[in-house]
PDB file of N, CA and C in Angstrom:
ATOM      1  N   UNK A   1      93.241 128.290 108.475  1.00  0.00           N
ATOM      2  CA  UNK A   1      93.663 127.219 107.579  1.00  0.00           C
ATOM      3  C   UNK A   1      94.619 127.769 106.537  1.00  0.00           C
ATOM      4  N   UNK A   2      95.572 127.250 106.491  1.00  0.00           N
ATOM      5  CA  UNK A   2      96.597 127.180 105.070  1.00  0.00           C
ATOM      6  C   UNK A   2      95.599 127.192 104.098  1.00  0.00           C
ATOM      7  N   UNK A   3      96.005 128.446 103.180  1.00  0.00           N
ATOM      8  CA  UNK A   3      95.295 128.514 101.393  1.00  0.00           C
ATOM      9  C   UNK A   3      95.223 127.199 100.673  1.00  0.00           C
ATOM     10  N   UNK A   4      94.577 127.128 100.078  1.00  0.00           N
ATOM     11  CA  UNK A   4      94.790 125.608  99.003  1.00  0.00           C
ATOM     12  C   UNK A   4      95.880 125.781  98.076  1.00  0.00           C
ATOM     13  N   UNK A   5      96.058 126.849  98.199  1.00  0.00           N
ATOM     14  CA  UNK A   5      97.784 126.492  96.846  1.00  0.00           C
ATOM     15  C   UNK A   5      99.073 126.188  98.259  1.00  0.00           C
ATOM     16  N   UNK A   6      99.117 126.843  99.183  1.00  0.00           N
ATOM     17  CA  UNK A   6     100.456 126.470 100.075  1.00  0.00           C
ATOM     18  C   UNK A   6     100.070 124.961 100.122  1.00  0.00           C
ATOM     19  N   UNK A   7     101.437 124.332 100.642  1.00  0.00           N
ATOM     20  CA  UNK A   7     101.733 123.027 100.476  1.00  0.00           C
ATOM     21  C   UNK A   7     101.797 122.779 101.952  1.00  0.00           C
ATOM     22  N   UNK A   8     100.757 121.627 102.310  1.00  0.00           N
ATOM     23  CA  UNK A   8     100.667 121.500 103.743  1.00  0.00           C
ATOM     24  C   UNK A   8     101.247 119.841 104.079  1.00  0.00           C
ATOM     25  N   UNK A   9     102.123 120.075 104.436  1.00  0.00           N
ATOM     26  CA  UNK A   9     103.274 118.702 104.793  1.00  0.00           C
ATOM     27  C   UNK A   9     102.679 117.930 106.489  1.00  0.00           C
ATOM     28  N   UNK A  10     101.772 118.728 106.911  1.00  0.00           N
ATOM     29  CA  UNK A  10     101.007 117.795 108.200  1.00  0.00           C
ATOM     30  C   UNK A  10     100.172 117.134 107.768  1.00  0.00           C
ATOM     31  N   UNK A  11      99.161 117.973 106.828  1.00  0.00           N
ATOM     32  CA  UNK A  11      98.366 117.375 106.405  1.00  0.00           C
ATOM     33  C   UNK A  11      98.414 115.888 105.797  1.00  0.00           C
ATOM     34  N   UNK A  12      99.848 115.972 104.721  1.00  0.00           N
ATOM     35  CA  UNK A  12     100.326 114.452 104.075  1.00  0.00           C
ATOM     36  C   UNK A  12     100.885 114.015 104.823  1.00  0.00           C
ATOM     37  N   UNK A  13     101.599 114.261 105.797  1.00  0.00           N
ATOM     38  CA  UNK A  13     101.829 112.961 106.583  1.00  0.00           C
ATOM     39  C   UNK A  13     100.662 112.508 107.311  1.00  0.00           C
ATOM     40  N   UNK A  14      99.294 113.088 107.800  1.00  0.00           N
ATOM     41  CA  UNK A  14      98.149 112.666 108.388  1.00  0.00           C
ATOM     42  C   UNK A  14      97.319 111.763 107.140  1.00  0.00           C
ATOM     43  N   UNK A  15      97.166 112.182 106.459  1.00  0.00           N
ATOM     44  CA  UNK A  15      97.175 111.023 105.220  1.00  0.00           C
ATOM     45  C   UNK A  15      97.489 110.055 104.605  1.00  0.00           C
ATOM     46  N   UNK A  16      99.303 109.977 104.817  1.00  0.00           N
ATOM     47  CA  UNK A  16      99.847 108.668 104.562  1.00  0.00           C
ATOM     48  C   UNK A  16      99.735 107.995 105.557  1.00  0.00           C
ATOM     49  N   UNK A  17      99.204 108.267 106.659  1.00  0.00           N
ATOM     50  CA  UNK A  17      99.382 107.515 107.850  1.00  0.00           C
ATOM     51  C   UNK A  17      97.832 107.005 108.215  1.00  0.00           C
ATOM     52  N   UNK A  18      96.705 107.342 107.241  1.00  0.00           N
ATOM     53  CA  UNK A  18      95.565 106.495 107.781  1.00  0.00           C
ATOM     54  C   UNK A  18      95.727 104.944 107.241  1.00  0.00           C
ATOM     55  N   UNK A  19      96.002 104.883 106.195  1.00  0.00           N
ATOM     56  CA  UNK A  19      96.059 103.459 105.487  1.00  0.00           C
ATOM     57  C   UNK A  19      96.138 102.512 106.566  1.00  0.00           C
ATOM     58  N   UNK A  20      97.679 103.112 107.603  1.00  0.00           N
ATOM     59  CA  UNK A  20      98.139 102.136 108.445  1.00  0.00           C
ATOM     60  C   UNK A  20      97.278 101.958 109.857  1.00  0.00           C
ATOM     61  N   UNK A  21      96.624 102.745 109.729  1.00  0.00           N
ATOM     62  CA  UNK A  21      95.552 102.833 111.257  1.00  0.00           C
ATOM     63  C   UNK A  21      93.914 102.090 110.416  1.00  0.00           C
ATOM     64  N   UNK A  22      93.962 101.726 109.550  1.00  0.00           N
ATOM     65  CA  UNK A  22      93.134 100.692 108.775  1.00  0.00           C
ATOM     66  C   UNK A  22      91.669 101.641 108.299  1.00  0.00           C
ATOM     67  N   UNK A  23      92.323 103.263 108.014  1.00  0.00           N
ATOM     68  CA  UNK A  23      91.464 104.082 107.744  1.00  0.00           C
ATOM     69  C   UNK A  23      91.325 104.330 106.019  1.00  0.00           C
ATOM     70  N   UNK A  24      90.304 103.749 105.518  1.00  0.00           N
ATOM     71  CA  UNK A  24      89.931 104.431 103.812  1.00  0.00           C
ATOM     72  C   UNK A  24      89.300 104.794 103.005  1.00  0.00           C
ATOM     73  N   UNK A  25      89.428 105.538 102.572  1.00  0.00           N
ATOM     74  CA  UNK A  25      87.756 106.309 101.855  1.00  0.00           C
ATOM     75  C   UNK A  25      88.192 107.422 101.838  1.00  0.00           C
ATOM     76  N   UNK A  26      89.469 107.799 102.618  1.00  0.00           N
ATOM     77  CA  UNK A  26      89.682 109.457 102.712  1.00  0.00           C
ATOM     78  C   UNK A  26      91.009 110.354 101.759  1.00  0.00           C
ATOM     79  N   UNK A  27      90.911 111.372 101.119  1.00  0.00           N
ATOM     80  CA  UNK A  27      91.377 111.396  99.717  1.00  0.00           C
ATOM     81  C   UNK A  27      92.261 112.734 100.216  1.00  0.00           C
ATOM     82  N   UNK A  28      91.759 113.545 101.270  1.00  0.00           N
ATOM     83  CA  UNK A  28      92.965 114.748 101.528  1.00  0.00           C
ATOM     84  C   UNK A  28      92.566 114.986 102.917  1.00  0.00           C
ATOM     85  N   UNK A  29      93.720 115.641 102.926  1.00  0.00           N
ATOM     86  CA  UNK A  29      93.608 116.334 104.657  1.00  0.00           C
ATOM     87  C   UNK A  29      94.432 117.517 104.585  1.00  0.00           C
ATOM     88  N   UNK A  30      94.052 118.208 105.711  1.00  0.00           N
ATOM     89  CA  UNK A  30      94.228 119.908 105.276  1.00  0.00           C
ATOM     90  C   UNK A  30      94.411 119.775 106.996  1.00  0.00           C
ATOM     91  N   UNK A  31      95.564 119.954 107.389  1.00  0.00           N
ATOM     92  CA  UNK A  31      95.697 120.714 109.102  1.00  0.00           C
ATOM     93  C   UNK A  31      95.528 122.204 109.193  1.00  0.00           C
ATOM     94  N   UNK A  32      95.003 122.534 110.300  1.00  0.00           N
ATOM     95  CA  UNK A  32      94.829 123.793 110.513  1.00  0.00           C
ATOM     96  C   UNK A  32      95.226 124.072 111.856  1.00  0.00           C
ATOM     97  N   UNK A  33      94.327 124.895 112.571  1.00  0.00           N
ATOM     98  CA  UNK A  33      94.629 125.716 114.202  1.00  0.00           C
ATOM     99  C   UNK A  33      93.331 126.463 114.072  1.00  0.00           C
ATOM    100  N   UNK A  34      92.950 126.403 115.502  1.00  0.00           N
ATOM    101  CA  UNK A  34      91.626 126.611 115.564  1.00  0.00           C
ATOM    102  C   UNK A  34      91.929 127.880 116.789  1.00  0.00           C
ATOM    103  N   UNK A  35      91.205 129.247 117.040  1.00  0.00           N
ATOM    104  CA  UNK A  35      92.020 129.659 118.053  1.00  0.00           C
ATOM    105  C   UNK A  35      90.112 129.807 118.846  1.00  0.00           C
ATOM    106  N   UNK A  36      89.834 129.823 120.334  1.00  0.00           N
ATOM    107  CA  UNK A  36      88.057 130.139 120.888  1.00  0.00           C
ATOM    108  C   UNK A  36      88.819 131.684 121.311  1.00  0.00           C
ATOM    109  N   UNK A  37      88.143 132.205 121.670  1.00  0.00           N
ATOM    110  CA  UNK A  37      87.833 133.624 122.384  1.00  0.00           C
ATOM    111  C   UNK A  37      86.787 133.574 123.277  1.00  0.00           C
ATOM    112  N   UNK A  38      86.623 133.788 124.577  1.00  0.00           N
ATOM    113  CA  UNK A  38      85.688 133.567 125.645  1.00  0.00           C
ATOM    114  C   UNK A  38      85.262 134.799 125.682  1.00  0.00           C
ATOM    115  N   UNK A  39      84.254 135.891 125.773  1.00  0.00           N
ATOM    116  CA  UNK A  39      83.851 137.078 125.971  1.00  0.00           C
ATOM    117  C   UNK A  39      83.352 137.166 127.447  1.00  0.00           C
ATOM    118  N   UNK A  40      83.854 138.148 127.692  1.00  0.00           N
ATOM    119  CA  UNK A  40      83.445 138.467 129.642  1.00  0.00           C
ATOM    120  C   UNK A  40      82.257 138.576 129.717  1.00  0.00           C
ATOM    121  N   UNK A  41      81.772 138.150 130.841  1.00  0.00           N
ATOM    122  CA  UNK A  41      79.880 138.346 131.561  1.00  0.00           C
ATOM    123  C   UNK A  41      79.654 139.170 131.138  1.00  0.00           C
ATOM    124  N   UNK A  42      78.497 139.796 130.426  1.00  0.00           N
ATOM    125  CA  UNK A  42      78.231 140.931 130.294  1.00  0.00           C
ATOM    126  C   UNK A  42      77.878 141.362 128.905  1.00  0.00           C
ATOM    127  N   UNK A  43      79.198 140.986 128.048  1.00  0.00           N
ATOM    128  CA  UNK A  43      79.233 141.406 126.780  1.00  0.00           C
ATOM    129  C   UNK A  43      78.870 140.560 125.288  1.00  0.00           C
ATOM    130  N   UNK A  44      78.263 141.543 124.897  1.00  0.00           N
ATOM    131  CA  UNK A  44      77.588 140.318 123.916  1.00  0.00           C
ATOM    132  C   UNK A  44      78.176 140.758 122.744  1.00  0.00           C
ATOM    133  N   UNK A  45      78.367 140.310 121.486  1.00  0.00           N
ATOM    134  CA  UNK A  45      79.055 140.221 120.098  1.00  0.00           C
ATOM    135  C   UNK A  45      78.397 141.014 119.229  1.00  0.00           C
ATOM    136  N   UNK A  46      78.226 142.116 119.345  1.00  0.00           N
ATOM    137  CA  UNK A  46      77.671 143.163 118.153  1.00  0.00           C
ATOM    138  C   UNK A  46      78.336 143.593 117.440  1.00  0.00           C
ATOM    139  N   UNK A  47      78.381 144.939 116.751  1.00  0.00           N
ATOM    140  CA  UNK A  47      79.346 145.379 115.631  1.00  0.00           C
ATOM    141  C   UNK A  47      80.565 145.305 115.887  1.00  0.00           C
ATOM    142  N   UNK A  48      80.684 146.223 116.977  1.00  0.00           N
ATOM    143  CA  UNK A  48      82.095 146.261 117.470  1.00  0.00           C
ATOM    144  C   UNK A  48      83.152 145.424 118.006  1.00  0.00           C
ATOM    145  N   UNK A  49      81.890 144.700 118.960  1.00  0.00           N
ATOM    146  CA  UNK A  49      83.318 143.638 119.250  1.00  0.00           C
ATOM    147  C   UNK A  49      83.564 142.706 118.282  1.00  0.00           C
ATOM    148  N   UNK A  50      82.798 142.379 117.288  1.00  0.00           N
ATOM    149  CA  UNK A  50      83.439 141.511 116.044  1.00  0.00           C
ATOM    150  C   UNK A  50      84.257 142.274 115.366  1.00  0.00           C
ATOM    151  N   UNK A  51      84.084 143.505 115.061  1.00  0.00           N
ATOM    152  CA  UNK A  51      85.140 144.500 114.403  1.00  0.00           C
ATOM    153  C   UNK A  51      86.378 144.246 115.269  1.00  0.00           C
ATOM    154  N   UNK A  52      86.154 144.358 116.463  1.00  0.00           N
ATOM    155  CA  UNK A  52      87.673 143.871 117.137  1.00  0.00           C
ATOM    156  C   UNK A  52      88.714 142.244 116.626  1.00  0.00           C
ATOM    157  N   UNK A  53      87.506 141.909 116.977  1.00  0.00           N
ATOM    158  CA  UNK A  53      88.360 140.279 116.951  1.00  0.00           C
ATOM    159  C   UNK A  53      88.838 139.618 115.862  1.00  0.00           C
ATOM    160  N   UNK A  54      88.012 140.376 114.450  1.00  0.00           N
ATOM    161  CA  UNK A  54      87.827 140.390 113.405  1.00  0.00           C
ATOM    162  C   UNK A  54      89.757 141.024 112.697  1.00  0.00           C
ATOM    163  N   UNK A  55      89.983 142.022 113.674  1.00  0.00           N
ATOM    164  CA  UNK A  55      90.959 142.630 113.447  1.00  0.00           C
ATOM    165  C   UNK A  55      92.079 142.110 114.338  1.00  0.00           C
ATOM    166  N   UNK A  56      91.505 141.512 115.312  1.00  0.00           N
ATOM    167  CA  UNK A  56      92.733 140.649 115.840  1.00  0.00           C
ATOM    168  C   UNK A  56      93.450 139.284 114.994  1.00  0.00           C
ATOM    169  N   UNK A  57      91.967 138.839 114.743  1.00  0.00           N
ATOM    170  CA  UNK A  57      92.731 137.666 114.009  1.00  0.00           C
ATOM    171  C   UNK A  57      93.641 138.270 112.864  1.00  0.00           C
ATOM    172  N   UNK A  58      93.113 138.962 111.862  1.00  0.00           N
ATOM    173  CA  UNK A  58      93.849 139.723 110.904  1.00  0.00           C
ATOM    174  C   UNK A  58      94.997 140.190 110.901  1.00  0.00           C
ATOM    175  N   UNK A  59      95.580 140.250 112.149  1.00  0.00           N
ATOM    176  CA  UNK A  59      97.097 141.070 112.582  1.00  0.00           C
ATOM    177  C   UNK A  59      97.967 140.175 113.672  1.00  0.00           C
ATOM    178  N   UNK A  60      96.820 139.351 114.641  1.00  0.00           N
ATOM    179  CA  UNK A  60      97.704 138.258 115.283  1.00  0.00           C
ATOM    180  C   UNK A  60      97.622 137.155 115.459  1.00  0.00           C
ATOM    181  N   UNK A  61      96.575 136.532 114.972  1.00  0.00           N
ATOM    182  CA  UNK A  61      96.535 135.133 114.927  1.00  0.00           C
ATOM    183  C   UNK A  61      96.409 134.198 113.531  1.00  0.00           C
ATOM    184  N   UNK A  62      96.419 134.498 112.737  1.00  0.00           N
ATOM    185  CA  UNK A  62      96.267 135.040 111.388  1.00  0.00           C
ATOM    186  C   UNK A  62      97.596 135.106 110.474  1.00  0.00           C
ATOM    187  N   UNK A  63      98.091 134.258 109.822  1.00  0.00           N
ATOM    188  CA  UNK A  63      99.549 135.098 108.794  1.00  0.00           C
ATOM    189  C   UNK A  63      98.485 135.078 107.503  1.00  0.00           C
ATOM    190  N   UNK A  64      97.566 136.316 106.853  1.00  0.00           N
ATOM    191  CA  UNK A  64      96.694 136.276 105.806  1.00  0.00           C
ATOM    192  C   UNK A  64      97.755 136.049 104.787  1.00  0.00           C
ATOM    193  N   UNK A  65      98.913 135.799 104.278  1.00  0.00           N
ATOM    194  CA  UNK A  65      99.647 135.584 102.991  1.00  0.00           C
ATOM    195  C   UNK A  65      99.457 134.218 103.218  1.00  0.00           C
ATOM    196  N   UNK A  66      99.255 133.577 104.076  1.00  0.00           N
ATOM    197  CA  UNK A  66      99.370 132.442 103.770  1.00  0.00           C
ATOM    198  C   UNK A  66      98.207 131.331 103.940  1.00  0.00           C
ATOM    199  N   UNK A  67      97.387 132.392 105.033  1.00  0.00           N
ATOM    200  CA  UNK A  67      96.241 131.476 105.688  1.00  0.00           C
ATOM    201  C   UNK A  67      94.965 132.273 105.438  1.00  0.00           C
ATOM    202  N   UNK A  68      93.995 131.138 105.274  1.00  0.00           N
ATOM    203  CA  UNK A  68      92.600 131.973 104.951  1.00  0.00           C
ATOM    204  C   UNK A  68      91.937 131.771 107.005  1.00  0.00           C
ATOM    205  N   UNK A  69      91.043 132.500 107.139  1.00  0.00           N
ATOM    206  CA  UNK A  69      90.919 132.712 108.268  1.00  0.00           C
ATOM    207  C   UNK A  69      89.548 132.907 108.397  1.00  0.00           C
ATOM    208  N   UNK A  70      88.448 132.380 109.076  1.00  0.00           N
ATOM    209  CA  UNK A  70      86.722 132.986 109.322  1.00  0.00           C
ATOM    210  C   UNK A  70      86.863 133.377 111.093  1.00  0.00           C
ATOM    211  N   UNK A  71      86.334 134.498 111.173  1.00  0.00           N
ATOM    212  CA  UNK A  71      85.199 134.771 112.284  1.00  0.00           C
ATOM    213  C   UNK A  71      83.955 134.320 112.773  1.00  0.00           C
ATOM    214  N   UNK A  72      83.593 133.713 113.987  1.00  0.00           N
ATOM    215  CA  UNK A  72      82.119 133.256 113.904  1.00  0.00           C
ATOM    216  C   UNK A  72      81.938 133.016 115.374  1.00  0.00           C
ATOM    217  N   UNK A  73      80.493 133.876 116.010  1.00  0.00           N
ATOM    218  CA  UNK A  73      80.273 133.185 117.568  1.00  0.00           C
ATOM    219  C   UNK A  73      79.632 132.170 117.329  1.00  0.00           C
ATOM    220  N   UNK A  74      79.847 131.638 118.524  1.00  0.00           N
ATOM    221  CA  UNK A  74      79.003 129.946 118.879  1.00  0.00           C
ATOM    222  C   UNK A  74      78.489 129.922 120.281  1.00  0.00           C
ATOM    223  N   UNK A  75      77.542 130.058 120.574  1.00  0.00           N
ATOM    224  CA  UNK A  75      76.332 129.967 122.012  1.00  0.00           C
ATOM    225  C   UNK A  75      77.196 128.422 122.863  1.00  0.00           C
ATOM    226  N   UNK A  76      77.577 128.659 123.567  1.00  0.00           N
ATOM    227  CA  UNK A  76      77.968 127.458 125.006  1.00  0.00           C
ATOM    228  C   UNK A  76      77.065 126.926 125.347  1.00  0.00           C
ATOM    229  N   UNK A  77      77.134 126.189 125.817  1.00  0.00           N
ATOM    230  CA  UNK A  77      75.990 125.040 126.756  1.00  0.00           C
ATOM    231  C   UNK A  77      75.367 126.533 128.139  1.00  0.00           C
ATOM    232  N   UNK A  78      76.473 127.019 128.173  1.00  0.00           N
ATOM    233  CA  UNK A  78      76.061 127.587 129.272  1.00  0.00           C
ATOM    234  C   UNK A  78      75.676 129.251 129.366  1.00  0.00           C
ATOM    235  N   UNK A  79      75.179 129.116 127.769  1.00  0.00           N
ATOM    236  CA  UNK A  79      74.743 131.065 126.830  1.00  0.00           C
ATOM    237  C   UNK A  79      75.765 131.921 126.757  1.00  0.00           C
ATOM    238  N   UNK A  80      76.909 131.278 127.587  1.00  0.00           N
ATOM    239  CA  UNK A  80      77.551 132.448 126.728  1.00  0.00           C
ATOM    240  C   UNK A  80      78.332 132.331 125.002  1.00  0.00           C
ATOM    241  N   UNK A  81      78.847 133.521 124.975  1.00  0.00           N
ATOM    242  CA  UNK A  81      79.140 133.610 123.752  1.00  0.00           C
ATOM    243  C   UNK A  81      80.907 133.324 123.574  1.00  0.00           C
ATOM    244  N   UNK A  82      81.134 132.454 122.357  1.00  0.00           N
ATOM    245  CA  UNK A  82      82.620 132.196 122.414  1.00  0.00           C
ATOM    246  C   UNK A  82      82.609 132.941 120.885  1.00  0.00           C
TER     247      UNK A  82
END
């Protein structure tokens, strides 16, 4: 997600544009990018491989001057780990 001080111009146009879709009650909107990571059979999310991905996002998916960024697994319907 874009920091709260950068100025997010998707976000306001997704905002000026609920009124007209007969949407109200809603006061901001913040666009982002969401990126999953699938981990191969086998491997499960301990120190290291979060130290990895942790450092991937940080260097490539990630612009940190501008964007705040979290790490986090989530269990699938089907156990594995994303």
């Amino acid at each position: 997600m874009l920091k709260p001080e950068i100025l997010d111009p998707q976000g306001q146009a997704v905002l000026s544009a609920l009124p007209r879709l007969g949407v109200s009650g809603i006061v901001g909107v913040r666009q982002g990018k969401r990126f999953e990571l699938e981990l191969a059979d086998g491997v499960e999310p301990d120190g290291a491989v979060l130290a990895r991905v942790e450092h991937l996002a940080a260097t490539l998916l990630a612009n940190p001057v501008i964007e705040d960024y979290e790490v986090r697994v989530e269990r699938t319907a089907d156990s594995g780990a994303r």
